[in-house]
N, C-alpha and C. Protein backbone atom coordinates (compact mmCIF):
# COMPACT_ATOMS: atom_id res chain seq x y z
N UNK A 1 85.15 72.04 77.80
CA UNK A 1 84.08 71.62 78.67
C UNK A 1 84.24 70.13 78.99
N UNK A 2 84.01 69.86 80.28
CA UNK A 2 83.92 68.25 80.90
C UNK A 2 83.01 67.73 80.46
N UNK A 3 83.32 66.52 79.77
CA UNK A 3 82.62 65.28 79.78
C UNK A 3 82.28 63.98 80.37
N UNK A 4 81.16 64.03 81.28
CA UNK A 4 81.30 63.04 82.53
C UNK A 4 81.93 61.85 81.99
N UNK A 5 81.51 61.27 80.67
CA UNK A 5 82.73 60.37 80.37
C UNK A 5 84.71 60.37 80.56
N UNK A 6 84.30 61.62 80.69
CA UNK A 6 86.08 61.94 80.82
C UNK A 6 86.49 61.90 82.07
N UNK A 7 85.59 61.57 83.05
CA UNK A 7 86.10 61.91 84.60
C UNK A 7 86.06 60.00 84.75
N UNK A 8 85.08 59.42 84.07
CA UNK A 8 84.93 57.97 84.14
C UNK A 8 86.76 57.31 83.86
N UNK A 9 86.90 57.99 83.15
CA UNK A 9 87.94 57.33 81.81
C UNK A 9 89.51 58.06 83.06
N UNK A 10 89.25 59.24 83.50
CA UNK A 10 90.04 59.53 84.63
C UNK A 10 90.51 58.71 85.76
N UNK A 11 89.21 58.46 86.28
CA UNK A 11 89.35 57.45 87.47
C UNK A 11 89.76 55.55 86.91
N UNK A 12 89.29 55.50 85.91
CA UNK A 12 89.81 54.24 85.33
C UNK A 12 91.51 54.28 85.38
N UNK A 13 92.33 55.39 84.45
CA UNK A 13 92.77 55.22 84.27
C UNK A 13 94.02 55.70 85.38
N UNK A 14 93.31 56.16 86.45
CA UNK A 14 94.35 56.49 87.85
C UNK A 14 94.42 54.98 88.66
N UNK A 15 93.45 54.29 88.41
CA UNK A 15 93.14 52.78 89.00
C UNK A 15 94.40 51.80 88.13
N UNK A 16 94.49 51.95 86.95
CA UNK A 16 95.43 51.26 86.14
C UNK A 16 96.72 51.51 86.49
N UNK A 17 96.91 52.76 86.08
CA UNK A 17 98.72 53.39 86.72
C UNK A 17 99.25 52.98 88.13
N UNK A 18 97.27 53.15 89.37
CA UNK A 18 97.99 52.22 90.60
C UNK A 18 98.32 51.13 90.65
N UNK A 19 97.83 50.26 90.09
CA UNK A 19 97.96 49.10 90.02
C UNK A 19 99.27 48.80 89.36
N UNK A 20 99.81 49.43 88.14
CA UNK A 20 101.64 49.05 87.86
C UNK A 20 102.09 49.82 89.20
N UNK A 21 101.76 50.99 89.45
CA UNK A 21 103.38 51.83 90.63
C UNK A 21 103.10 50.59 91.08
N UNK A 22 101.81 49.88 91.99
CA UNK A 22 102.01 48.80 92.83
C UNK A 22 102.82 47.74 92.38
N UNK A 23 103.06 47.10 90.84
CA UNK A 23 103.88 46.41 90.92
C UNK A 23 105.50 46.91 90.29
N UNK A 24 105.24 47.81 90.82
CA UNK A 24 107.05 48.75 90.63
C UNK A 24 107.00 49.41 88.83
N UNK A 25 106.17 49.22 88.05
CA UNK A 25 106.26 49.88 86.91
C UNK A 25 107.01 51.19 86.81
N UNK A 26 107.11 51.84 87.90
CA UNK A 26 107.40 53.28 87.62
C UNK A 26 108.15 53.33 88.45
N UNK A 27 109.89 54.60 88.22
CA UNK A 27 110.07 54.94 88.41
C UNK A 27 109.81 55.91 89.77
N UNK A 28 109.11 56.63 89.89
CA UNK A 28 108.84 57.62 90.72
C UNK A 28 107.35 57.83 90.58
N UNK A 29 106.69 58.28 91.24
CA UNK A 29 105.47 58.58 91.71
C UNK A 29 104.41 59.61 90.67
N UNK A 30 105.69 60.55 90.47
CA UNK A 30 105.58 61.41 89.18
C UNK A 30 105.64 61.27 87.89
N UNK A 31 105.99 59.62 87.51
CA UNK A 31 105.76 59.46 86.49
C UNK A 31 104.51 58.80 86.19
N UNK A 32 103.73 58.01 87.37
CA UNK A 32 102.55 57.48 87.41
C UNK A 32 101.75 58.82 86.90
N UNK A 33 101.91 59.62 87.76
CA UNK A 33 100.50 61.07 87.88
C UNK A 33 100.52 61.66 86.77
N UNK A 34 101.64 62.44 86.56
CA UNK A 34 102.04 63.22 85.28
C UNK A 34 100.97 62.71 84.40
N UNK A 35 101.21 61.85 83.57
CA UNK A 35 100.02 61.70 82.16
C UNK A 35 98.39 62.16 82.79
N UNK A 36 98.27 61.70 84.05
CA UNK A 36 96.66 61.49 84.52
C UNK A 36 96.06 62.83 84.97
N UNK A 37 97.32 64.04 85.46
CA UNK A 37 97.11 65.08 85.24
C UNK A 37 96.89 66.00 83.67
N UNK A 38 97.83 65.51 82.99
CA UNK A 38 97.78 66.09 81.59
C UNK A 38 96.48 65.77 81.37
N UNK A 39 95.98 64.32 81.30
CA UNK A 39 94.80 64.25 80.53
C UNK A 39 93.47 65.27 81.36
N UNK A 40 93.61 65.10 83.15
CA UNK A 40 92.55 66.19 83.20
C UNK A 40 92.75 67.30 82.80
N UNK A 41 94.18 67.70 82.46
CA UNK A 41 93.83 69.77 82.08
C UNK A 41 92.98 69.73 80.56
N UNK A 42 93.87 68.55 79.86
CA UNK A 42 93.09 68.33 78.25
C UNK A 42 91.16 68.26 77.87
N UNK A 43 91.18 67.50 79.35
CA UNK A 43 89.45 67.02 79.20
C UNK A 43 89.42 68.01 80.21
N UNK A 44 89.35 69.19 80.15
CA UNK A 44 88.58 70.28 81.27
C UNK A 44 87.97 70.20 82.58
N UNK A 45 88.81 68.68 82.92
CA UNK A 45 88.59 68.44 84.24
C UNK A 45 88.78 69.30 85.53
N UNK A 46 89.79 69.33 85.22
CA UNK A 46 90.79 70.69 86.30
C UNK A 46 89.94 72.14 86.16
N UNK A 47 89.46 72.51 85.28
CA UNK A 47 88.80 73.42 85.12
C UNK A 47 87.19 73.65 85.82
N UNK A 48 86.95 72.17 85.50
CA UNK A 48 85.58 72.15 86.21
C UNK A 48 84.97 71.75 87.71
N UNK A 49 86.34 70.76 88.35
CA UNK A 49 86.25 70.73 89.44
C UNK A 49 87.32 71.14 90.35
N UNK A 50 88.73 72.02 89.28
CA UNK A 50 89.92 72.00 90.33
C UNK A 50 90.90 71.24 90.48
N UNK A 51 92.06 71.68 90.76
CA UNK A 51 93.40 70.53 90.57
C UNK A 51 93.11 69.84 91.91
N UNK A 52 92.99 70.37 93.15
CA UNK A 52 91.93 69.62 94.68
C UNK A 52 91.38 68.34 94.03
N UNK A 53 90.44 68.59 93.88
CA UNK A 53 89.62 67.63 93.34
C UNK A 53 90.05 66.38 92.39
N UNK A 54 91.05 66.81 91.41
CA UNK A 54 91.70 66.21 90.36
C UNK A 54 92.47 65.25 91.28
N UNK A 55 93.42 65.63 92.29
CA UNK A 55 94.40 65.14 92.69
C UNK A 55 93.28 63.90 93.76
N UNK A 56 92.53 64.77 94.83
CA UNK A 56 91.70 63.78 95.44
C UNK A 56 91.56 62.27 94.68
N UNK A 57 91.00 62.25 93.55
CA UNK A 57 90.43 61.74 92.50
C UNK A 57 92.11 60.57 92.33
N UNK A 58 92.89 61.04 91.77
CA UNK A 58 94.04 59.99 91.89
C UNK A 58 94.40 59.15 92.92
N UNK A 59 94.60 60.11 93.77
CA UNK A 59 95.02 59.68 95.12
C UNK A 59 94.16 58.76 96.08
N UNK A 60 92.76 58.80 95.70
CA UNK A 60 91.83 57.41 95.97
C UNK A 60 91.64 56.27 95.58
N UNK A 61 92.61 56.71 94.42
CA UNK A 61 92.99 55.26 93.08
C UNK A 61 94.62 54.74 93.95
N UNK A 62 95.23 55.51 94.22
CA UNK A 62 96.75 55.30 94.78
C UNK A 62 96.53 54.47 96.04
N UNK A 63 95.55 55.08 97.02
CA UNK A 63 95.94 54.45 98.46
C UNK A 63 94.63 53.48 98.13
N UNK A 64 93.84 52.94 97.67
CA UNK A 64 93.10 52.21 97.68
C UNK A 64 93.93 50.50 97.09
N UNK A 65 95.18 50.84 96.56
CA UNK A 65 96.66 50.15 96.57
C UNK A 65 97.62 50.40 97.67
N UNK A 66 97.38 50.75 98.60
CA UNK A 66 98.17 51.11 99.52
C UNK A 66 99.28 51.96 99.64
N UNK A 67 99.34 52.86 98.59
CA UNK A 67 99.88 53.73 98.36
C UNK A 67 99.40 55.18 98.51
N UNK A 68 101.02 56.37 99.46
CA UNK A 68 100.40 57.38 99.72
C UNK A 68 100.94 58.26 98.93
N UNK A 69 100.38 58.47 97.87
CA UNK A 69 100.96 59.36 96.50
C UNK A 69 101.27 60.35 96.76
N UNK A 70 100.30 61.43 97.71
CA UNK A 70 101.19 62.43 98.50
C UNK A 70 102.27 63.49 99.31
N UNK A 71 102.32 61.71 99.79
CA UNK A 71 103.53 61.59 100.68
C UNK A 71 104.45 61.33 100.25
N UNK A 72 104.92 60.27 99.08
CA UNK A 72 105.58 60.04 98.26
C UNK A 72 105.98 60.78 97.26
N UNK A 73 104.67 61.74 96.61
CA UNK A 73 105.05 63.27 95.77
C UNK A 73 106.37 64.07 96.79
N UNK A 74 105.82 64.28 97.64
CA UNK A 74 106.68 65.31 99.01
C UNK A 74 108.41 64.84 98.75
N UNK A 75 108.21 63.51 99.18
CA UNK A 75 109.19 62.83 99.52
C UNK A 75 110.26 62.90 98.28
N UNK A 76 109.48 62.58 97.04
CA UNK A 76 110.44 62.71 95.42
C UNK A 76 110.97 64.55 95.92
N UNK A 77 109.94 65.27 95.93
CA UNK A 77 110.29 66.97 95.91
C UNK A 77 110.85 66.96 96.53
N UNK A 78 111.67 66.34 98.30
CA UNK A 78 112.60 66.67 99.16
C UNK A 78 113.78 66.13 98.46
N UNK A 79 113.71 64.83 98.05
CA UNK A 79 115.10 64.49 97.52
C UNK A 79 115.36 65.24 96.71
N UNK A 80 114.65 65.56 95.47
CA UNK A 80 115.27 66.46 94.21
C UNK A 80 116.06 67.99 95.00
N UNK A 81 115.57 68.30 95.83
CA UNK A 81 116.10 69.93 96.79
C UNK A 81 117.06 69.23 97.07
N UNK A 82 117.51 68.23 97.77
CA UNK A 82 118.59 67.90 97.67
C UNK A 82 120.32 67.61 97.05
């Protein structure tokens, strides 16, 4: 079960990870998200509002850095087919 603290501690911590991709901390895009997804399946986030929602939720932390996590997800998945 979700704990509105856990959606707090979500969005905090999608705001933090943007803020390193922004200063190049990471690798790839997927290494920013990855943990911030794990932690919503752990805190029953995903469960209670949806991976939609989950991802929304990052991705307002990403481009609010000017980053389009998205597009950049896409973009990692085209190269790897490659």
């Amino acid at each position: 079960m979700m704990r509105p603290i856990d959606l707090v501690i979500l969005q905090t911590r999608a705001e933090a990870r943007a803020r390193l991709a922004q200063d190049g901390e990471y690798e790839t895009i997927d290494e920013a998200v990855a943990p911030l997804m794990q932690f919503a399946f752990k805190a029953g986030i995903v469960g209670a509002l949806g991976s939609d929602a989950v991802l929304t939720i990052i991705a307002t932390a990403f481009n609010a850095r000017g980053i389009d996590m998205l597009k950049q997800i896409q973009n990692e998945d085209e190269q790897d087919e490659q």
